[in-house]
PDB file of N, CA and C in Angstrom:
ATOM      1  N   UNK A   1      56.125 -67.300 -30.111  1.00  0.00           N
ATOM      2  CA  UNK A   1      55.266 -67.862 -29.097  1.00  0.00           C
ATOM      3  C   UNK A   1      53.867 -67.243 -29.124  1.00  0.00           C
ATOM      4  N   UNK A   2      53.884 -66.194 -29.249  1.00  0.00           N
ATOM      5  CA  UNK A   2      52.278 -64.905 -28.955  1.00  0.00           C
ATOM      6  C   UNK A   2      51.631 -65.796 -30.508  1.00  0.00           C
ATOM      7  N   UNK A   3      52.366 -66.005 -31.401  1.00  0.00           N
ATOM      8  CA  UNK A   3      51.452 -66.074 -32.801  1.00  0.00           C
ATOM      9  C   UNK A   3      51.186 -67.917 -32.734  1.00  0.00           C
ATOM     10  N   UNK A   4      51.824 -68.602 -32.226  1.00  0.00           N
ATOM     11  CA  UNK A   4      51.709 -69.809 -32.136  1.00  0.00           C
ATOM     12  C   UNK A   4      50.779 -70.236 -31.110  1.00  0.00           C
ATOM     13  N   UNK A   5      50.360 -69.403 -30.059  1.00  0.00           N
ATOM     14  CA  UNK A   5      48.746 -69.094 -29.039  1.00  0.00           C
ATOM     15  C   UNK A   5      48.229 -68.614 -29.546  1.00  0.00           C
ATOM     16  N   UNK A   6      48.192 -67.951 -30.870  1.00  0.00           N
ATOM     17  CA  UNK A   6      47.329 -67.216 -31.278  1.00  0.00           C
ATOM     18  C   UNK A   6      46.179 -68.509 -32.336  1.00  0.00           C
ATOM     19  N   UNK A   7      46.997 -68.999 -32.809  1.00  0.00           N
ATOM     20  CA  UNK A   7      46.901 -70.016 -34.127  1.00  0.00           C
ATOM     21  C   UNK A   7      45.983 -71.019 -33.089  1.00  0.00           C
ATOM     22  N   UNK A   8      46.577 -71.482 -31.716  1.00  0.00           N
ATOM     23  CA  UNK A   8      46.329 -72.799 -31.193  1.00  0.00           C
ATOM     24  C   UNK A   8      44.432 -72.056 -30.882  1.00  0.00           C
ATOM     25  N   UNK A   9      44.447 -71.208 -30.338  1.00  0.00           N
ATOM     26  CA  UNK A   9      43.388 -70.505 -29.712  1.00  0.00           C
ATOM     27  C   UNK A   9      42.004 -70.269 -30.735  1.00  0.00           C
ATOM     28  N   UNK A  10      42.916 -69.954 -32.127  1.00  0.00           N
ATOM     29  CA  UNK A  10      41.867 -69.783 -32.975  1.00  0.00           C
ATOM     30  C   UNK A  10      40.997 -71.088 -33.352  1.00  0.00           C
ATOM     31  N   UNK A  11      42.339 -72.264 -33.351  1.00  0.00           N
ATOM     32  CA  UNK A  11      41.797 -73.532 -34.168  1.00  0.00           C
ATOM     33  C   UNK A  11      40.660 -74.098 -32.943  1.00  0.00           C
ATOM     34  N   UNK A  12      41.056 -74.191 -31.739  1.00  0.00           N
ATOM     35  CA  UNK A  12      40.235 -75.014 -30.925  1.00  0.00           C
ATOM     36  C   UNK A  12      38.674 -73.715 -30.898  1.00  0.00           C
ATOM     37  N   UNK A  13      38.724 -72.662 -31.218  1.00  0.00           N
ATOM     38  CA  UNK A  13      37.347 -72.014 -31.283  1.00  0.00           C
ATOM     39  C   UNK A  13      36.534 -72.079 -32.478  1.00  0.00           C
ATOM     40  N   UNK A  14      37.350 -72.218 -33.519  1.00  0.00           N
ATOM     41  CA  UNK A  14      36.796 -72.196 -34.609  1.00  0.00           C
ATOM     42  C   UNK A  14      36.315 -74.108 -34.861  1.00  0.00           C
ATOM     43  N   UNK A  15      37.189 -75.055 -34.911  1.00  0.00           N
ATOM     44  CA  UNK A  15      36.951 -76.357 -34.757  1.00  0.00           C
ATOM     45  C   UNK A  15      36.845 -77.205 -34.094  1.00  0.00           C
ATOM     46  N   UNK A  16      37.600 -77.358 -32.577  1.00  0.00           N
ATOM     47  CA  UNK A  16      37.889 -78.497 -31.988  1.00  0.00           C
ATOM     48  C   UNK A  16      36.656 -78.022 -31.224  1.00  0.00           C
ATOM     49  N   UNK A  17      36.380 -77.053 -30.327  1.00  0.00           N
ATOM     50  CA  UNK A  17      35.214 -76.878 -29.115  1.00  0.00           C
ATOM     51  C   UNK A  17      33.803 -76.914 -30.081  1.00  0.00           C
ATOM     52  N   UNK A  18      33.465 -76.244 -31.463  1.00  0.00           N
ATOM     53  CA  UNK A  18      32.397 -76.787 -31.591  1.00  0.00           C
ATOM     54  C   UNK A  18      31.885 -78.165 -32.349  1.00  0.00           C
ATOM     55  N   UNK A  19      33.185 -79.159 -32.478  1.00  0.00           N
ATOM     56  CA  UNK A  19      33.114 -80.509 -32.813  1.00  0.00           C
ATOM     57  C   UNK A  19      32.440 -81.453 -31.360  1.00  0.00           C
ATOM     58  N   UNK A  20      33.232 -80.559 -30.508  1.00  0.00           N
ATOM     59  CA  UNK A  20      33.207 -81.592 -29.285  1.00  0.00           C
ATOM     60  C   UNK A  20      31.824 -81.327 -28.780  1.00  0.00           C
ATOM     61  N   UNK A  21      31.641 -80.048 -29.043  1.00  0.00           N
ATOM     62  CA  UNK A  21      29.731 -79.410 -28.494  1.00  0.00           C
ATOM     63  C   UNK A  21      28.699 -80.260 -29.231  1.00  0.00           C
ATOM     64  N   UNK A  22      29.201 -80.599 -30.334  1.00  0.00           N
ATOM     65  CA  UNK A  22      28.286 -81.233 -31.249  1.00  0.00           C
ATOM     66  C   UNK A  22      28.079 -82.517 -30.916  1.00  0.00           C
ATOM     67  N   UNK A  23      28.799 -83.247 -30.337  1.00  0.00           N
ATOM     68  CA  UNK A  23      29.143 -84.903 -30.130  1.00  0.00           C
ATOM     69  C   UNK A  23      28.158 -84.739 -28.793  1.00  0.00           C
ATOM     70  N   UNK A  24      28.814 -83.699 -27.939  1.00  0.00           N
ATOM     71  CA  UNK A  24      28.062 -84.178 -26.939  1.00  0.00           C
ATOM     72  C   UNK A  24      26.437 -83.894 -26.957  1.00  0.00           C
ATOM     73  N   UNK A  25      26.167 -82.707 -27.340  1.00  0.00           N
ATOM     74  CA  UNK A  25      25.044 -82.401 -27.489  1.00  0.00           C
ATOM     75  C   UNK A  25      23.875 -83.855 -28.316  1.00  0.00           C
ATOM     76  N   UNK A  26      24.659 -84.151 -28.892  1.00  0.00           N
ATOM     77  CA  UNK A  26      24.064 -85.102 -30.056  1.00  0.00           C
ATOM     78  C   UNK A  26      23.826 -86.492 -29.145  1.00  0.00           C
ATOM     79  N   UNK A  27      24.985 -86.851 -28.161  1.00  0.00           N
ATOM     80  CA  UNK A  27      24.978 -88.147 -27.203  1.00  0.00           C
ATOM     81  C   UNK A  27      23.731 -88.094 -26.427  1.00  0.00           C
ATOM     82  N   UNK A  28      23.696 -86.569 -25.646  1.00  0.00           N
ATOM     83  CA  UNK A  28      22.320 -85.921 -24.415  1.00  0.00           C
ATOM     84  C   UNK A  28      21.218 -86.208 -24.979  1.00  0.00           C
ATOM     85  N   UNK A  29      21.031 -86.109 -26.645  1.00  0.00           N
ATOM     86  CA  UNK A  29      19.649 -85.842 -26.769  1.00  0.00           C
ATOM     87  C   UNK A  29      19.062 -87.485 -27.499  1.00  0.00           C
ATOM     88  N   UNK A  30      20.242 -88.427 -27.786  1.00  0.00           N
ATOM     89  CA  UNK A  30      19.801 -89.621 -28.012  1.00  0.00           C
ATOM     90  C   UNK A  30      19.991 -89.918 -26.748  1.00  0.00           C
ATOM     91  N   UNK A  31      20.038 -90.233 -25.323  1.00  0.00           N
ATOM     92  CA  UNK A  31      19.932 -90.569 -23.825  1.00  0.00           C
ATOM     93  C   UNK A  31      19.056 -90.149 -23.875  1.00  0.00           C
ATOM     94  N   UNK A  32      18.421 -88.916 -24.048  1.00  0.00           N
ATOM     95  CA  UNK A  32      17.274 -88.266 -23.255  1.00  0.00           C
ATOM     96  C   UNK A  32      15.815 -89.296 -23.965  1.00  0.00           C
ATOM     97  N   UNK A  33      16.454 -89.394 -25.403  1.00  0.00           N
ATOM     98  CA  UNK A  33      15.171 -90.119 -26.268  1.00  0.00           C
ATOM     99  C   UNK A  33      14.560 -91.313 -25.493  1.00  0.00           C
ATOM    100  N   UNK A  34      15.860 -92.167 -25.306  1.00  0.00           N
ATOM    101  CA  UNK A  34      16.342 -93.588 -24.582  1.00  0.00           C
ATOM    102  C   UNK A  34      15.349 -93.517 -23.178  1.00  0.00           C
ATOM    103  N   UNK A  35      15.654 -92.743 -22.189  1.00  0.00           N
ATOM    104  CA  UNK A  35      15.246 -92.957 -20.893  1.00  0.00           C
ATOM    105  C   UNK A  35      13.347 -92.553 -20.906  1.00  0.00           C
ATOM    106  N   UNK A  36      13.248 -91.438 -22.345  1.00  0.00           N
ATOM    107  CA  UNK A  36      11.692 -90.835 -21.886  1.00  0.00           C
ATOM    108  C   UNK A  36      10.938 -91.848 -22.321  1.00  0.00           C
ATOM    109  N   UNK A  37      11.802 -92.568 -23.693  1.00  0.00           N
ATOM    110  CA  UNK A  37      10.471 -93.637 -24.440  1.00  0.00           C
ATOM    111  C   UNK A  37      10.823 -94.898 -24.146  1.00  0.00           C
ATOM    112  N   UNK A  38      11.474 -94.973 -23.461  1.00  0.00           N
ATOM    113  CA  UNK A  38      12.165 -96.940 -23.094  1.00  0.00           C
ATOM    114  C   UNK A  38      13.482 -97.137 -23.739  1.00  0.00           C
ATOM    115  N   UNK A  39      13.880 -98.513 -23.475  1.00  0.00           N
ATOM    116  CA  UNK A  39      15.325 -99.256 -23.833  1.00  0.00           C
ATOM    117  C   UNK A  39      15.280 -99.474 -25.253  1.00  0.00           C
ATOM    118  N   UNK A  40      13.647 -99.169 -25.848  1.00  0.00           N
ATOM    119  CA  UNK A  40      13.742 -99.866 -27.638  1.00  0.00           C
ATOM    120  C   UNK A  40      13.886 -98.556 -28.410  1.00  0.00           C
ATOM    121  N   UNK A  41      13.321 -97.436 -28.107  1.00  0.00           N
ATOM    122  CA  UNK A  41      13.482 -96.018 -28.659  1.00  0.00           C
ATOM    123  C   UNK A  41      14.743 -95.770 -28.773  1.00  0.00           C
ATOM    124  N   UNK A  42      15.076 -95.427 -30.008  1.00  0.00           N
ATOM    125  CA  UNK A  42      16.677 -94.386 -30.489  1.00  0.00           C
ATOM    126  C   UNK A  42      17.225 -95.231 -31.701  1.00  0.00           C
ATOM    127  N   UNK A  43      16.740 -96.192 -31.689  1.00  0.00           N
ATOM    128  CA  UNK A  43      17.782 -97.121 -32.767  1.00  0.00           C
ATOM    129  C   UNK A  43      17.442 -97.267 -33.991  1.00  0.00           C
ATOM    130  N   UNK A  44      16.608 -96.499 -34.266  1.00  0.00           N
ATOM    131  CA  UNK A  44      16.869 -96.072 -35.816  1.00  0.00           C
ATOM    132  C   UNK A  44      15.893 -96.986 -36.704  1.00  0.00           C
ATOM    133  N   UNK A  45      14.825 -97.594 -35.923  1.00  0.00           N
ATOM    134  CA  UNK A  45      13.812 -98.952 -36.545  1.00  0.00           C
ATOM    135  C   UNK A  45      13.333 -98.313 -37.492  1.00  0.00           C
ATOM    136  N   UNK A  46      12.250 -97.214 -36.837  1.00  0.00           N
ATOM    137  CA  UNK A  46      11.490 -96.660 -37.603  1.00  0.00           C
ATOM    138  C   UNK A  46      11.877 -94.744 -37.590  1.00  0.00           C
ATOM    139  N   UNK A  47      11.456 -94.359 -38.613  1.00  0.00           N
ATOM    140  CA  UNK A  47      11.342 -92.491 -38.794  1.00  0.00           C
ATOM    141  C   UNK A  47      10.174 -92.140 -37.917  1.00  0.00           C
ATOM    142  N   UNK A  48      10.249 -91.086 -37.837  1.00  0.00           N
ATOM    143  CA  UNK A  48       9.195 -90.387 -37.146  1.00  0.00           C
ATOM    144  C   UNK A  48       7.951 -90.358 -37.955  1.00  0.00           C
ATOM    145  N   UNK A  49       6.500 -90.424 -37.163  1.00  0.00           N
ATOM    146  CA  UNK A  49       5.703 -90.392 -38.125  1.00  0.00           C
ATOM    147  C   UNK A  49       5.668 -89.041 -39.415  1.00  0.00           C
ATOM    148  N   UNK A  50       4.289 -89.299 -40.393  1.00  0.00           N
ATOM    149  CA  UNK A  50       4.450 -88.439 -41.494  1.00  0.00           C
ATOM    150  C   UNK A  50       3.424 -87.543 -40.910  1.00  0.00           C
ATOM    151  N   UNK A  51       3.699 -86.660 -41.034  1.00  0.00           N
ATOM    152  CA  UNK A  51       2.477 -85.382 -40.983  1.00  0.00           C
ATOM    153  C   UNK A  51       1.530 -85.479 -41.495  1.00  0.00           C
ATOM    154  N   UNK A  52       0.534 -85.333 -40.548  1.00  0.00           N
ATOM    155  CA  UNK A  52      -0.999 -85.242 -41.184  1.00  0.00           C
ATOM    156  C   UNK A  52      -1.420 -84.189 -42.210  1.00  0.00           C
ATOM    157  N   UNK A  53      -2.099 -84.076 -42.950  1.00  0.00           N
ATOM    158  CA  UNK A  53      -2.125 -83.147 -43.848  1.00  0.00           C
ATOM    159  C   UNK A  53      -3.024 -81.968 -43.157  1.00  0.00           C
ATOM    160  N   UNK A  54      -3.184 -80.996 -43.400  1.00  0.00           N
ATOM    161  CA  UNK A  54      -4.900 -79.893 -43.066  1.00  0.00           C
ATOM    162  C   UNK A  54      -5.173 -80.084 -43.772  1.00  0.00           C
ATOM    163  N   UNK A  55      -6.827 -80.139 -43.398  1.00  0.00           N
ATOM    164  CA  UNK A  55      -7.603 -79.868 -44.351  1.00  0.00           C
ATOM    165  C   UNK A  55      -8.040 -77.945 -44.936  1.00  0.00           C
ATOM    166  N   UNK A  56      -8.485 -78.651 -45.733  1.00  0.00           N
ATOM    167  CA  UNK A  56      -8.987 -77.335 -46.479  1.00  0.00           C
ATOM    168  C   UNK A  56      -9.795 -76.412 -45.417  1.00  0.00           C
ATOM    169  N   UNK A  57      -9.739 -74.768 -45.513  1.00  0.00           N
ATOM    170  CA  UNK A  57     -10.545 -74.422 -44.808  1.00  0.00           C
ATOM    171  C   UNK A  57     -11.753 -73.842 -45.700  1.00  0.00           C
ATOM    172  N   UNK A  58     -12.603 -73.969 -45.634  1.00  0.00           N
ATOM    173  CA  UNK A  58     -13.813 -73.453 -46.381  1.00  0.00           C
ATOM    174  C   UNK A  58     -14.625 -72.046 -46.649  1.00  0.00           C
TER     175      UNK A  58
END
């Protein structure tokens, strides 16, 4: 019993809790995209713009 809590305890720390942290975390921050930029933001139309380059400094 002690080694079979031991096993269950390890797997859900090592895999199941940071699978599930990941999903959710990942759901919050496409909502958060959704509500700051409108109903059309999140869906994947376009990438983010490209970086401007610097210029040279002289």
């Amino acid at each position: 019993m002690i080694v079979g809590g031991l096993l269950v305890g390890t797997l859900f720390t090592l895999f199941v809790i940071p699978v599930v942290y990941t999903y959710l975390s990942r759901r919050a921050f496409i909502e958060s995209d959704e509500t700051a930029l409108g109903p059309e933001a999140g869906h994947g139309k376009q990438g983010p713009a490209a970086p401007q380059p610097v210029p040279a400094a002289e």
